[in-house]
N, C-alpha and C. Protein backbone atom coordinates (compact mmCIF):
# COMPACT_ATOMS: atom_id res chain seq x y z
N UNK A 1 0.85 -1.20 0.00
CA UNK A 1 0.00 0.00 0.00
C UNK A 1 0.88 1.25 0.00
N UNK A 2 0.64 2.34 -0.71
CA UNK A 2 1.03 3.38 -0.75
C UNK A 2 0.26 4.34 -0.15
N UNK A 3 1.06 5.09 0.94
CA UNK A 3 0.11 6.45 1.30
C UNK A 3 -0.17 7.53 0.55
N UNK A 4 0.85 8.09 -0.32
CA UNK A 4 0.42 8.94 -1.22
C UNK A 4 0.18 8.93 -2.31
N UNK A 5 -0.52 8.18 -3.27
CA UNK A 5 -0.02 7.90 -4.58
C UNK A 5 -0.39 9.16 -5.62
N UNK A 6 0.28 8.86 -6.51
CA UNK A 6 0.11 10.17 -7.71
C UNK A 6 -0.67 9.60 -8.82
N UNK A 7 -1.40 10.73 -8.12
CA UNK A 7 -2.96 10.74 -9.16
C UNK A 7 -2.59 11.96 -10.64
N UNK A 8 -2.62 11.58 -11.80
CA UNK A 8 -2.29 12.10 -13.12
C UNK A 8 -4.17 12.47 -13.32
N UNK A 9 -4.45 13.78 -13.67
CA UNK A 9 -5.69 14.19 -14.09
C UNK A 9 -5.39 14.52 -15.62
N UNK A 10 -5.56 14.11 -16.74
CA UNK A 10 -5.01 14.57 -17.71
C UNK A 10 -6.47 15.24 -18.35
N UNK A 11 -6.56 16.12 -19.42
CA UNK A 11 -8.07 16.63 -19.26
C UNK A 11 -8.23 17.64 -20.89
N UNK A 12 -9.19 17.82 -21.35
CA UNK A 12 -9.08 18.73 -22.32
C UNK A 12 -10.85 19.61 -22.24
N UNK A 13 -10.61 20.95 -22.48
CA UNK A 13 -11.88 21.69 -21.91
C UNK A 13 -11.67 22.89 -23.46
N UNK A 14 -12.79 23.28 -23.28
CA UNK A 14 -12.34 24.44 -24.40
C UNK A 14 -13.58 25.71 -23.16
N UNK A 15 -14.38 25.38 -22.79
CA UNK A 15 -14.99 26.27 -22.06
C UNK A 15 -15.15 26.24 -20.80
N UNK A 16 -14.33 25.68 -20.00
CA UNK A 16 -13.54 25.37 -18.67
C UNK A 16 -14.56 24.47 -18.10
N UNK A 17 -15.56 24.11 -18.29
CA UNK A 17 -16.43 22.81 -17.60
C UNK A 17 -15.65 21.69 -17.15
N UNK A 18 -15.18 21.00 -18.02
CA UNK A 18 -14.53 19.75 -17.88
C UNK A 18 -13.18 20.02 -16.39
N UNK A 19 -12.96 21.09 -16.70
CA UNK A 19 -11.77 21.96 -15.96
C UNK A 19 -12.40 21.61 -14.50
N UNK A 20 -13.22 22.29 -14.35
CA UNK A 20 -13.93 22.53 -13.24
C UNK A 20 -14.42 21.07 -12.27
N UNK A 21 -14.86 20.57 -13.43
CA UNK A 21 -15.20 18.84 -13.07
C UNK A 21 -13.56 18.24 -12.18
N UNK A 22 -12.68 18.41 -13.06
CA UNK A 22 -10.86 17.94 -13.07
C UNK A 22 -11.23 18.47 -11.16
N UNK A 23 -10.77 19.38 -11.30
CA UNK A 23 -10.82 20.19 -9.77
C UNK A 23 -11.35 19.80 -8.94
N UNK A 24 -12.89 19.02 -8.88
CA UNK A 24 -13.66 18.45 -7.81
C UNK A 24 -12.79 17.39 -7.55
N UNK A 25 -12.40 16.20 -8.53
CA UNK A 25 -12.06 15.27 -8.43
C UNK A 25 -10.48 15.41 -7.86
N UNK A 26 -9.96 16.20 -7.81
CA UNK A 26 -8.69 16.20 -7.05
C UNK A 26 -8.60 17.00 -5.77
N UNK A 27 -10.25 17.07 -5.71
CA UNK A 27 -10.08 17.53 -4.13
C UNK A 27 -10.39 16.23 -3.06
N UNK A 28 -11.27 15.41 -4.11
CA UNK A 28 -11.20 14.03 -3.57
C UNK A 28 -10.27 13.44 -3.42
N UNK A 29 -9.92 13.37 -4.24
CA UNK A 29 -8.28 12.38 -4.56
C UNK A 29 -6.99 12.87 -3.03
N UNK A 30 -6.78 14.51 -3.40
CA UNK A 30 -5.96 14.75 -2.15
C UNK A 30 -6.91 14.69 -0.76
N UNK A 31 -7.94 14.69 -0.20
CA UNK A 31 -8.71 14.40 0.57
C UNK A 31 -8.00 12.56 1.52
N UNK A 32 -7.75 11.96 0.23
CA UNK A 32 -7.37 10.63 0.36
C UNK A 32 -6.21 10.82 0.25
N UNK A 33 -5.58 11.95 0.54
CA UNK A 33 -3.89 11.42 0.52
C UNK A 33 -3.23 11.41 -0.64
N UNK A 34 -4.08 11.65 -1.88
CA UNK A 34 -3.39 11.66 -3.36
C UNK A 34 -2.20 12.69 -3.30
N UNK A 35 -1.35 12.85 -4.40
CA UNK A 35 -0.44 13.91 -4.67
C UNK A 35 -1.08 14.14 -6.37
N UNK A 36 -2.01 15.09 -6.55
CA UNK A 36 -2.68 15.33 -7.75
C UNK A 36 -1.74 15.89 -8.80
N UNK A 37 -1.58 15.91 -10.00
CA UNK A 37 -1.32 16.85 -10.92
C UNK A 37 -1.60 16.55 -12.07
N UNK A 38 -2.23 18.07 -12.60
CA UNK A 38 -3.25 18.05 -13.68
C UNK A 38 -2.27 18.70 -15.47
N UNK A 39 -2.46 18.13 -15.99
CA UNK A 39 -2.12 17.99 -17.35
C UNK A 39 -3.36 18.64 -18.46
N UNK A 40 -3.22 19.46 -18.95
CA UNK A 40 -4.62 19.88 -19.84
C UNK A 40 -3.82 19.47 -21.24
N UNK A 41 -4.64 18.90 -22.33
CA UNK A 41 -4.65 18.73 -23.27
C UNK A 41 -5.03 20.52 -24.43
N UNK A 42 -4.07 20.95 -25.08
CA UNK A 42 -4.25 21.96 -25.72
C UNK A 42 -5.41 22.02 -27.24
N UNK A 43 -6.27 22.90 -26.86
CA UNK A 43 -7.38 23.10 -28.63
C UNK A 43 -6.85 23.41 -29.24
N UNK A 44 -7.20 22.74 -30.08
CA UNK A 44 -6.98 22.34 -32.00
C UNK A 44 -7.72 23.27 -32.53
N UNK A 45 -7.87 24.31 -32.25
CA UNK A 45 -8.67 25.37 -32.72
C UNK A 45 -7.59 26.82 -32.90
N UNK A 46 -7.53 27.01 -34.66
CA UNK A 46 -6.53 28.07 -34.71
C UNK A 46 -7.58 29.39 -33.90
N UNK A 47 -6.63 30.54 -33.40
CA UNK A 47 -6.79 31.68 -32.59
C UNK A 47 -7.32 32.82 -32.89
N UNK A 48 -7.00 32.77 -34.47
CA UNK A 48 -7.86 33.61 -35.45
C UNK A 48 -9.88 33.64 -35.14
N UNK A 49 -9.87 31.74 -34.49
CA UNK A 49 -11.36 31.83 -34.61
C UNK A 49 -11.92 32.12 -33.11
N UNK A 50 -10.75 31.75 -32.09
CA UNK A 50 -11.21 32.27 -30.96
C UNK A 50 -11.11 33.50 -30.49
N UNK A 51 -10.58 34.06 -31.42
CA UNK A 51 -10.78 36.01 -31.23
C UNK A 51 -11.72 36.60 -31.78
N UNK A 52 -12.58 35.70 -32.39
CA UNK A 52 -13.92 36.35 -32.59
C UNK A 52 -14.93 36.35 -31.94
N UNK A 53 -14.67 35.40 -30.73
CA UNK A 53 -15.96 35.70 -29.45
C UNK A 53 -15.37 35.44 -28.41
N UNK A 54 -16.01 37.30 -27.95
CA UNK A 54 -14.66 37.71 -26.72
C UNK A 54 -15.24 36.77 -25.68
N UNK A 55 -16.13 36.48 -25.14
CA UNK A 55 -16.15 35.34 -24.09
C UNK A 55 -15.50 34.03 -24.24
N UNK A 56 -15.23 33.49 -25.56
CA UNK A 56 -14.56 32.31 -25.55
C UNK A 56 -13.10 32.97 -25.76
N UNK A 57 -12.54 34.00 -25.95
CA UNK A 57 -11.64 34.56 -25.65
C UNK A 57 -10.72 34.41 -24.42
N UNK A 58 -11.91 35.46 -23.83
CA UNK A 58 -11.47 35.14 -22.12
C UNK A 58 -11.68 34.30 -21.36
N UNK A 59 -12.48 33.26 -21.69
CA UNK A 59 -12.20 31.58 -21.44
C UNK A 59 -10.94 31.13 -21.71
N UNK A 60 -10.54 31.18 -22.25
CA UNK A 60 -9.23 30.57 -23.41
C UNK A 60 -8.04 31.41 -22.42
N UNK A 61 -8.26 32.61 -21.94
CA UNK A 61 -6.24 33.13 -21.54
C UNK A 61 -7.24 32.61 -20.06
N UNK A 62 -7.90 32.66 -19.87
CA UNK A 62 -7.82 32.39 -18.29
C UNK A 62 -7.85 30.88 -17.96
N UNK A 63 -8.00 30.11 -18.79
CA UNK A 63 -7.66 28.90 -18.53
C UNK A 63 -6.05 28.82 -19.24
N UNK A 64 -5.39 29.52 -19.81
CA UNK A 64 -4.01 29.42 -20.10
C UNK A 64 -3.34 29.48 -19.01
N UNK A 65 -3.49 30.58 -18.37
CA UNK A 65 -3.18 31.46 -16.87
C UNK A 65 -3.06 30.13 -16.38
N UNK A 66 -4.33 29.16 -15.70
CA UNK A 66 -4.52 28.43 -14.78
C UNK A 66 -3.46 27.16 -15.14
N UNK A 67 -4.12 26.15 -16.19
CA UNK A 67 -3.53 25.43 -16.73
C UNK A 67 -2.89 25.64 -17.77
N UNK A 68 -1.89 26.19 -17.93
CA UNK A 68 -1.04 26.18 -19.31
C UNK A 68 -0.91 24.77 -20.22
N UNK A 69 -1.07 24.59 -20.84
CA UNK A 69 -1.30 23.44 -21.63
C UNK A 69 0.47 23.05 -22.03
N UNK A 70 -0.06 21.73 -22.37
CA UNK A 70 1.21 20.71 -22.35
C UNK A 70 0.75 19.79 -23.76
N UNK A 71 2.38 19.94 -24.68
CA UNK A 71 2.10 19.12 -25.89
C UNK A 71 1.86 17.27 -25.98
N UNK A 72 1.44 16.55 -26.56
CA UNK A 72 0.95 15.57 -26.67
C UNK A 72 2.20 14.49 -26.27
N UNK A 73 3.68 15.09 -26.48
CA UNK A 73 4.28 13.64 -26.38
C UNK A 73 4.72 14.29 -25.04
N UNK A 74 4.84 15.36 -24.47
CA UNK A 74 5.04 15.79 -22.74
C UNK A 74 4.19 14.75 -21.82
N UNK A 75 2.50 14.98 -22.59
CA UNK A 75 1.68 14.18 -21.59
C UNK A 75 1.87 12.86 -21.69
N UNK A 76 2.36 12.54 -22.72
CA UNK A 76 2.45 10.53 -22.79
C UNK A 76 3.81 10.43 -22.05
N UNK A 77 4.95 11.33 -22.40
CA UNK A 77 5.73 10.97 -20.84
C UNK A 77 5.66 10.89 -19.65
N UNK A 78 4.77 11.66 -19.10
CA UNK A 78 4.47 11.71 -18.07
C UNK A 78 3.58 10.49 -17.24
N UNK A 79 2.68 10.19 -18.25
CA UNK A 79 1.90 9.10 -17.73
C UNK A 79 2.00 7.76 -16.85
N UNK A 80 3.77 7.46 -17.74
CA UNK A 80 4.12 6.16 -16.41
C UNK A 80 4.51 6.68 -15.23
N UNK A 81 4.47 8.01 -14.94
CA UNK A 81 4.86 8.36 -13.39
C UNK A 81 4.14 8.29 -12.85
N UNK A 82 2.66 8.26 -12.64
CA UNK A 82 1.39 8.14 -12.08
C UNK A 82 0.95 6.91 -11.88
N UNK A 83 0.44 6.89 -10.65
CA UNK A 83 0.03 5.56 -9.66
C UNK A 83 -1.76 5.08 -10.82
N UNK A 84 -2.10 6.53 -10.51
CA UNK A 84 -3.48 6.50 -11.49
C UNK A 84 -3.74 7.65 -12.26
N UNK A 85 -4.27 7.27 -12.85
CA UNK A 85 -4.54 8.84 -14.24
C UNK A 85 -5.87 8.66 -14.50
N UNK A 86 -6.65 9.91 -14.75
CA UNK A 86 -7.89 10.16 -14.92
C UNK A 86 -7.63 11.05 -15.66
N UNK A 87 -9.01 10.46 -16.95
CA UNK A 87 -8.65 11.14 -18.40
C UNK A 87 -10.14 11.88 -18.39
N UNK A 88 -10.24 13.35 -18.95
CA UNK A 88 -11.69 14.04 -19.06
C UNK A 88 -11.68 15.02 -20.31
N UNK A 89 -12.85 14.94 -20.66
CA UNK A 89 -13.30 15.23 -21.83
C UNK A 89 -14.61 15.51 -22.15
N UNK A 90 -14.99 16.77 -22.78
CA UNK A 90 -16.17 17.27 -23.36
C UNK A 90 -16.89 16.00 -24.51
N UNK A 91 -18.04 15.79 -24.81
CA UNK A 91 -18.31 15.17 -26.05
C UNK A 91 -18.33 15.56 -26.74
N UNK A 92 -18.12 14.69 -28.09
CA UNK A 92 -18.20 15.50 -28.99
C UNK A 92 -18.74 14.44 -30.10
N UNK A 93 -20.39 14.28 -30.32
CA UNK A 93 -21.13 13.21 -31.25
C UNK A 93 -21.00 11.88 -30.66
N UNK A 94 -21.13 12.14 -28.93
CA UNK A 94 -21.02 10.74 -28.28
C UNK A 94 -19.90 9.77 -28.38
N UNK A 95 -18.54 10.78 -28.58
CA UNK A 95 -17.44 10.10 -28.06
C UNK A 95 -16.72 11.42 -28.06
N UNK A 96 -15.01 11.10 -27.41
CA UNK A 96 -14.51 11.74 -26.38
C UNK A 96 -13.93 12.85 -28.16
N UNK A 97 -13.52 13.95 -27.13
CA UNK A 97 -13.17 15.29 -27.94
C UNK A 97 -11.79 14.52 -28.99
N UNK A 98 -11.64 15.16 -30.66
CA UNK A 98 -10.49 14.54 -30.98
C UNK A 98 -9.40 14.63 -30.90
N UNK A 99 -9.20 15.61 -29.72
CA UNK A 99 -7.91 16.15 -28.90
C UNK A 99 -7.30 14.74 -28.10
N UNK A 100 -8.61 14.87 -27.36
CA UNK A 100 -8.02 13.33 -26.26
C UNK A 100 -8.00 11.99 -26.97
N UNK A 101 -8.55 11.50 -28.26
CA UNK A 101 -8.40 10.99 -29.30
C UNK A 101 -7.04 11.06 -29.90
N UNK A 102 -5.75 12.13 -30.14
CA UNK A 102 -5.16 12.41 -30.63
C UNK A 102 -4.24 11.45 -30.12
N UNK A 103 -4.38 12.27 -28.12
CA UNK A 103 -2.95 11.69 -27.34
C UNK A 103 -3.06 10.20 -27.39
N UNK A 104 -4.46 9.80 -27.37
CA UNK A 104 -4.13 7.45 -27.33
C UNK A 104 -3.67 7.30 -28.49
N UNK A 105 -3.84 8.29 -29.60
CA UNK A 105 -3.19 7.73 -31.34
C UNK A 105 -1.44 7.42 -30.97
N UNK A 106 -1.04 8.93 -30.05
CA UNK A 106 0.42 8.92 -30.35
C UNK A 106 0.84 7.82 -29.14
N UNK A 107 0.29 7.30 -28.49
CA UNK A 107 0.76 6.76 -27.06
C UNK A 107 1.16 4.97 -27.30
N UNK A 108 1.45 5.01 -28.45
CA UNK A 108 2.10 3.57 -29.38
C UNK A 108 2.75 3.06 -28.93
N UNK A 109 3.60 3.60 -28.17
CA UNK A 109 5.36 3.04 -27.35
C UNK A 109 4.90 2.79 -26.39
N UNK A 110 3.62 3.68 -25.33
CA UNK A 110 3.32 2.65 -23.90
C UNK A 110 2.53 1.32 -24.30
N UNK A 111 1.76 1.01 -25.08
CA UNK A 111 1.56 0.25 -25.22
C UNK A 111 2.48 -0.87 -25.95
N UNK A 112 3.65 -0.88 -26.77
CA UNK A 112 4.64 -2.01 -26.71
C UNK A 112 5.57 -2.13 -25.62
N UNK A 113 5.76 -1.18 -24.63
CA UNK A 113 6.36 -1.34 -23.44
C UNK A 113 5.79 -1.82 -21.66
N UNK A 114 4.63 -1.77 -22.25
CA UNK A 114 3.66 -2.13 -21.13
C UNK A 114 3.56 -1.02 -20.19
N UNK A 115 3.97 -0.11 -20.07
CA UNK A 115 3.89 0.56 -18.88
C UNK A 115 3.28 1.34 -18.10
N UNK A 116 1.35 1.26 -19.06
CA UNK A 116 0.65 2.04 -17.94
C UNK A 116 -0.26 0.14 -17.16
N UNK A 117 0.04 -1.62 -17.92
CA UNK A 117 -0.16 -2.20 -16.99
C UNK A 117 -0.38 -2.11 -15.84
N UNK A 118 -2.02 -2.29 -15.30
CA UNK A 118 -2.06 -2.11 -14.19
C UNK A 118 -2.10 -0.81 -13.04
N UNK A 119 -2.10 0.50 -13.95
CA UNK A 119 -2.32 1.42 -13.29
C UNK A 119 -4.02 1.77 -13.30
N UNK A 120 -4.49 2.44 -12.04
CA UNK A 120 -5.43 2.59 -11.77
C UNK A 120 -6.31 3.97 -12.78
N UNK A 121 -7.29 3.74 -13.40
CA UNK A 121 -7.63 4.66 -14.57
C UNK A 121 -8.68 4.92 -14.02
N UNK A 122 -9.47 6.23 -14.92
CA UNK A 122 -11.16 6.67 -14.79
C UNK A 122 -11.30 7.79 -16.02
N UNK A 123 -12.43 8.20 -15.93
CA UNK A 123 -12.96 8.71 -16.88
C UNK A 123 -14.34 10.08 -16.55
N UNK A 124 -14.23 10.98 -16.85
CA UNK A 124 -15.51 12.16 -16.25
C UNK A 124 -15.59 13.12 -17.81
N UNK A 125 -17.08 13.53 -17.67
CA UNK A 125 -17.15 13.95 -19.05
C UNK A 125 -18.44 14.82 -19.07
N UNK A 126 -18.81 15.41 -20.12
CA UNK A 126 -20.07 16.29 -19.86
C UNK A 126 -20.55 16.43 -21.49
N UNK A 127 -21.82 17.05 -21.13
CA UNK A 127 -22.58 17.68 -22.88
C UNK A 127 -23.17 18.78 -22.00
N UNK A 128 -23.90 19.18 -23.38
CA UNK A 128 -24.67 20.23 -23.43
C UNK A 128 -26.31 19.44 -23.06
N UNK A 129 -26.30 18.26 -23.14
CA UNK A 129 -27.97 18.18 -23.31
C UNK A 129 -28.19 16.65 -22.48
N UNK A 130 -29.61 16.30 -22.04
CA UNK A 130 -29.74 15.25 -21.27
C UNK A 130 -29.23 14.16 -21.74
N UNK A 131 -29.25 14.33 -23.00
CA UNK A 131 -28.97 12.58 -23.73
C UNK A 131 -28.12 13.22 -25.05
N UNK A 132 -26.50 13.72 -24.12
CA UNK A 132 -25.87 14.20 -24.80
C UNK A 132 -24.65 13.20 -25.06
N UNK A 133 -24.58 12.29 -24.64
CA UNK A 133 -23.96 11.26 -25.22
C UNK A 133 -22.74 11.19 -23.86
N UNK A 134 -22.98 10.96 -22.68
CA UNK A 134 -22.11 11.42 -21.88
C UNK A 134 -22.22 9.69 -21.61
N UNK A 135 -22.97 9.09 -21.57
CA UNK A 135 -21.87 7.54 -21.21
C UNK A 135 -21.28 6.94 -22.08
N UNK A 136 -21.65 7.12 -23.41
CA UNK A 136 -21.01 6.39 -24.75
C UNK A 136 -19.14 7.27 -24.55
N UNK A 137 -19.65 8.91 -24.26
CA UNK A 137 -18.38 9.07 -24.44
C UNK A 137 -17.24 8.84 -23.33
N UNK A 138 -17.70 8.30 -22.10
CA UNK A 138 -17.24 7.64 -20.78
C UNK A 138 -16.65 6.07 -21.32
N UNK A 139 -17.38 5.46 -22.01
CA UNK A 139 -17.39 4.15 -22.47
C UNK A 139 -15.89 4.56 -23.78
N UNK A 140 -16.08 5.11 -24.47
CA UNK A 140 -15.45 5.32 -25.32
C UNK A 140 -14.24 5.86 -24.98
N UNK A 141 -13.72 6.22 -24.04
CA UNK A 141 -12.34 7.10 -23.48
C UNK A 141 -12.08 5.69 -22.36
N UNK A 142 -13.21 4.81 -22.44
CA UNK A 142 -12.33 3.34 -21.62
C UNK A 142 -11.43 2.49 -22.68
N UNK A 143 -11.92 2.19 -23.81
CA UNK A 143 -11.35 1.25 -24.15
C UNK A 143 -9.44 1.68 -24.85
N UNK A 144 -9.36 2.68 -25.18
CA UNK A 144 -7.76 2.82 -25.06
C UNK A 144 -6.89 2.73 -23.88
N UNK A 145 -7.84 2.43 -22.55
CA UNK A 145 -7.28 2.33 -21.01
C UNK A 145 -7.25 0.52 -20.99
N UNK A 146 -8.38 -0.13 -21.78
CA UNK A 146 -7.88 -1.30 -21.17
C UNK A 146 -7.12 -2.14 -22.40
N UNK A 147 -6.96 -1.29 -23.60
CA UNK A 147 -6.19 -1.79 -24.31
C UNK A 147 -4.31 -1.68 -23.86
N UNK A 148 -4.37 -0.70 -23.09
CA UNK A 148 -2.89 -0.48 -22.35
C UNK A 148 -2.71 -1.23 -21.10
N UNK A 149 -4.04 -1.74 -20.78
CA UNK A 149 -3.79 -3.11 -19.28
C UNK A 149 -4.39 -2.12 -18.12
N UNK A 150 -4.74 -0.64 -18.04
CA UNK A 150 -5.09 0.10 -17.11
C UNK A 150 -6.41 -0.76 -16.15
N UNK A 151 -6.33 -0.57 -15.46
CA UNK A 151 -7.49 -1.24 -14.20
C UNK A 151 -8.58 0.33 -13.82
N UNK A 152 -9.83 -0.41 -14.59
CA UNK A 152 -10.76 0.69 -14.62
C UNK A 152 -11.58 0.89 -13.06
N UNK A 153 -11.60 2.03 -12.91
CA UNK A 153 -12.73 2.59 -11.70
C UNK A 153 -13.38 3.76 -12.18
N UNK A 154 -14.63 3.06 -11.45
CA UNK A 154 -15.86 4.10 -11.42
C UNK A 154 -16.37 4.63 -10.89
N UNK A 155 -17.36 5.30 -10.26
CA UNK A 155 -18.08 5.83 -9.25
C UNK A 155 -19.29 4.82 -8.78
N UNK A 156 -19.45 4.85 -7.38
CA UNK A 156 -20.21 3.62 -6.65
C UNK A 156 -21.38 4.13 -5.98
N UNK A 157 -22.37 3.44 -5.91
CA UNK A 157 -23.96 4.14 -5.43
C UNK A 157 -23.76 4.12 -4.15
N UNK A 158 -22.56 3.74 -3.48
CA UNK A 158 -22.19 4.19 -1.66
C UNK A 158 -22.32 6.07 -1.59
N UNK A 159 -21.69 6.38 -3.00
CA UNK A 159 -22.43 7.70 -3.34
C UNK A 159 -23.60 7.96 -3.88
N UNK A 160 -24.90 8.42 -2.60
CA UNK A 160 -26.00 8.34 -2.99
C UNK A 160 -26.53 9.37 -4.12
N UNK A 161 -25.37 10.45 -4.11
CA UNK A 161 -25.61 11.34 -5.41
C UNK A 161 -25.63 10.68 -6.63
N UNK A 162 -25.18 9.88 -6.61
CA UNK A 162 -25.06 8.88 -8.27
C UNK A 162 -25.82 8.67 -8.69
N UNK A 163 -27.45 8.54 -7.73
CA UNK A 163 -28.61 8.04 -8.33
C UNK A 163 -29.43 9.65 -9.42
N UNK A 164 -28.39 10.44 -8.85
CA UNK A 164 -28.98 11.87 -9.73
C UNK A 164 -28.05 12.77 -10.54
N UNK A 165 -26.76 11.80 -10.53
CA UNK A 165 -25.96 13.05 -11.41
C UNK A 165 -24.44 11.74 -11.62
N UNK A 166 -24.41 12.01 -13.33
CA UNK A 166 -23.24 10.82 -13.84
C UNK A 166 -24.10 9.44 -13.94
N UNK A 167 -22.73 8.86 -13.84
CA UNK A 167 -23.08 7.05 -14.15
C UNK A 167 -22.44 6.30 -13.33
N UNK A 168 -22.38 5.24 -13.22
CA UNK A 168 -21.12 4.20 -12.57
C UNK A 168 -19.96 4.36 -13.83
N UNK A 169 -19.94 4.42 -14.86
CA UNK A 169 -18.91 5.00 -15.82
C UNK A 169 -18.18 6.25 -15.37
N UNK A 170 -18.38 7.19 -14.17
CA UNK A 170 -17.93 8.28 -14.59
C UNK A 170 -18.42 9.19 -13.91
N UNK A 171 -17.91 10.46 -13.36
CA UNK A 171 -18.41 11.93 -13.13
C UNK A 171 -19.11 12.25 -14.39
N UNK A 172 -19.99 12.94 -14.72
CA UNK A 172 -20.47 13.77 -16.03
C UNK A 172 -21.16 15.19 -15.45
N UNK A 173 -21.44 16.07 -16.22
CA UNK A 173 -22.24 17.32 -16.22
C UNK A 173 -23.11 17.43 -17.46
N UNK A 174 -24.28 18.41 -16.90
CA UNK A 174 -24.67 18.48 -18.64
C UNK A 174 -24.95 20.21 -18.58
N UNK A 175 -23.72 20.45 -19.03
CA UNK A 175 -24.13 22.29 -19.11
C UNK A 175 -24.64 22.98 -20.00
N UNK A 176 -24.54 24.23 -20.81
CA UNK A 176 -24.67 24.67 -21.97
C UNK A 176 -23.31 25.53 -22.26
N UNK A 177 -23.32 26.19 -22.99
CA UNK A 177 -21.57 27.00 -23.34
C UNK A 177 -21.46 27.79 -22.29
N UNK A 178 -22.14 28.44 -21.40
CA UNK A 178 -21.76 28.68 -19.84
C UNK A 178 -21.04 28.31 -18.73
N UNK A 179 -20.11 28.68 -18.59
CA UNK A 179 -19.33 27.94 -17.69
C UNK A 179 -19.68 27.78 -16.07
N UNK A 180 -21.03 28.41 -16.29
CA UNK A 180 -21.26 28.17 -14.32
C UNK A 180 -22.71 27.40 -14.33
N UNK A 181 -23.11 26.81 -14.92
CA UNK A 181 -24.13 25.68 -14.70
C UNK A 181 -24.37 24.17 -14.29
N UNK A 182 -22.97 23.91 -13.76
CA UNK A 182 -22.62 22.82 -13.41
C UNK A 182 -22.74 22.76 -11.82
N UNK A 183 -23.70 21.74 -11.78
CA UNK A 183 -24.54 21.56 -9.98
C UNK A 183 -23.60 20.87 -9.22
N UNK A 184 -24.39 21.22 -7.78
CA UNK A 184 -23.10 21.26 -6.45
C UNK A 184 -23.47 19.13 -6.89
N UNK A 185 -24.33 18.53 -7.15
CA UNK A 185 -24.70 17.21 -7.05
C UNK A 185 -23.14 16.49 -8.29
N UNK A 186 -22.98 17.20 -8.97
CA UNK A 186 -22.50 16.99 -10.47
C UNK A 186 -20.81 16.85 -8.98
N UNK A 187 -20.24 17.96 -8.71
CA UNK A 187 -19.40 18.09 -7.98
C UNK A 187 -19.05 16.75 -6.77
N UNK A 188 -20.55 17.10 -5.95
CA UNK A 188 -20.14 15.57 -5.13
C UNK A 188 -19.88 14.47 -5.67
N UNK A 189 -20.27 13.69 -6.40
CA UNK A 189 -20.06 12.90 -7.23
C UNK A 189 -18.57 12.78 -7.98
N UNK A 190 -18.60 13.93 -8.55
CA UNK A 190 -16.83 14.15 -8.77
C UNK A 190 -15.74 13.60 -7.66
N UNK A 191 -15.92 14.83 -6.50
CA UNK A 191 -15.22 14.32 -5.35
C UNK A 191 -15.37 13.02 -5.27
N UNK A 192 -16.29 12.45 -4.66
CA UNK A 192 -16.12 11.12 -4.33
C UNK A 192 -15.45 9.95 -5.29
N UNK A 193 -15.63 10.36 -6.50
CA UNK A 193 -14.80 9.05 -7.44
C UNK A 193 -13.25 9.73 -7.66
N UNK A 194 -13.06 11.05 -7.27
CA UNK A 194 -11.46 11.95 -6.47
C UNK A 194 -11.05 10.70 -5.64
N UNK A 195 -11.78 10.70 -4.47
CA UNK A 195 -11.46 9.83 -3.60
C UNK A 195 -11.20 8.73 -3.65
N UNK A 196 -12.16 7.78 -4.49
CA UNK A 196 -12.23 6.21 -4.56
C UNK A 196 -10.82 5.90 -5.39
N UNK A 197 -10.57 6.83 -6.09
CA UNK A 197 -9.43 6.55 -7.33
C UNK A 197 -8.54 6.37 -6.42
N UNK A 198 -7.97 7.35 -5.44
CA UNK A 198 -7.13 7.67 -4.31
C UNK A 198 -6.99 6.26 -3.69
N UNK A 199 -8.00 5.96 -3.22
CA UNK A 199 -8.05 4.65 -2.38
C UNK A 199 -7.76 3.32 -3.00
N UNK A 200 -7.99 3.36 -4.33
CA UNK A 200 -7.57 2.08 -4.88
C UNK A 200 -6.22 2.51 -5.52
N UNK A 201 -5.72 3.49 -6.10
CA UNK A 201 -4.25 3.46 -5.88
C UNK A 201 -3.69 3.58 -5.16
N UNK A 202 -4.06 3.79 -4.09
CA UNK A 202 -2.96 3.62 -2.83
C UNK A 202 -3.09 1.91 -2.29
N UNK A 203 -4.14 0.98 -2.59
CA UNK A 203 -4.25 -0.24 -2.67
C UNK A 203 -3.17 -1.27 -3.86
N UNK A 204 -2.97 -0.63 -4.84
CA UNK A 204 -2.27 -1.23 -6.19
C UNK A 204 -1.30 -1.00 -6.55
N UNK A 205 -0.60 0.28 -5.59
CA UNK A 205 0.68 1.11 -6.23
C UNK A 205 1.71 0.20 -5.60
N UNK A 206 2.83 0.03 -6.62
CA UNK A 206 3.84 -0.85 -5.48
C UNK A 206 4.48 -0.05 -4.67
């Protein structure tokens, strides 16, 4: 057992939701003793088009400010240092954004080297709408985790919020392009699978 293990949040947001989600879950995680650190995946969106709407503007430097973004083969190095990694992502047509799509394309070498085997994984995600495709795209950001040997966790109905916000797949939200519509229920839920991740890597880490 490990007391502290290092929890990897790796994450990609374009209107800081997903961001925000990342944050609950590593208040869980260090709650349990984790040592968190968060990795944002950078938009594929030239700048020309995000200077045409000043709110996604100032979305965009103030999440630079916060999380400065990190290029694709930085984050695949990083990954075997982490006890567990939790990957998050906006939908996008009921699977994960093609940002976070990008990094499992280039991540070729952990998988002939084995080396995220056995690390503790998860998954949190959001839409815009009730049946916005938020477990397909939970489901869909699993299977490059267990094609690398990762040991999946989910969120458990011991959290009674679960019966009203997410899945056993996953934290989720369902916002609109607003970045403050995401409920305190959406949050607990976060935290607590923060936590559970915590607890089973500190169970698995050598």
């Amino acid at each position: 057992m490990k007391s502290n293990p290092e929890v990897l949040i790796i994450f990609y947001t374009r209107r800081g939701n997903t961001a925000k989600m990342a944050e609950a879950i590593a208040e869980g995680a260090k709650e349990s003793g984790a040592n968190v650190k968060f990795l944002r995946i950078a938009d594929d969106i030239p700048m020309e088009i995000v200077q045409k709407d000043e709110n996604w503007l100032q979305i965009h430097n103030d999440l630079e400010k916060k999380y400065p973004t990190s290029d694709e083969f930085s984050i695949i190095k990083e990954m075997p240092n982490a006890d567990a990694i939790v990957f998050g992502s906006p939908t996008r047509f009921g699977n994960m954004a093609h940002e976070m799509k990008k990094l499992w394309d280039l991540s070729t070498e952990l998988w002939f080297t084995g080396k995220l085997i056995g690390k503790v994984g998860g998954v949190f995600t959001g839409a815009s709408s009730v049946h916005g495709g938020q477990e397909v795209t939970a489901l869909s950001m699993m299977m490059p985790m267990l094609h690398q040997g990762m040991v999946i966790v989910g969120p458990s109905y011991d959290t009674k919020e679960l019966h009203e916000s997410g899945s056993p797949y996953g934290p989720s939200t369902i916002v609109g392009p607003n970045s403050d519509q995401i409920k305190e229920v959406d949050l607990v839920v976060a935290r607590a699978f923060g936590s559970k991740i915590a607890k089973v890597a500190s169970k698995l880490a050598d």
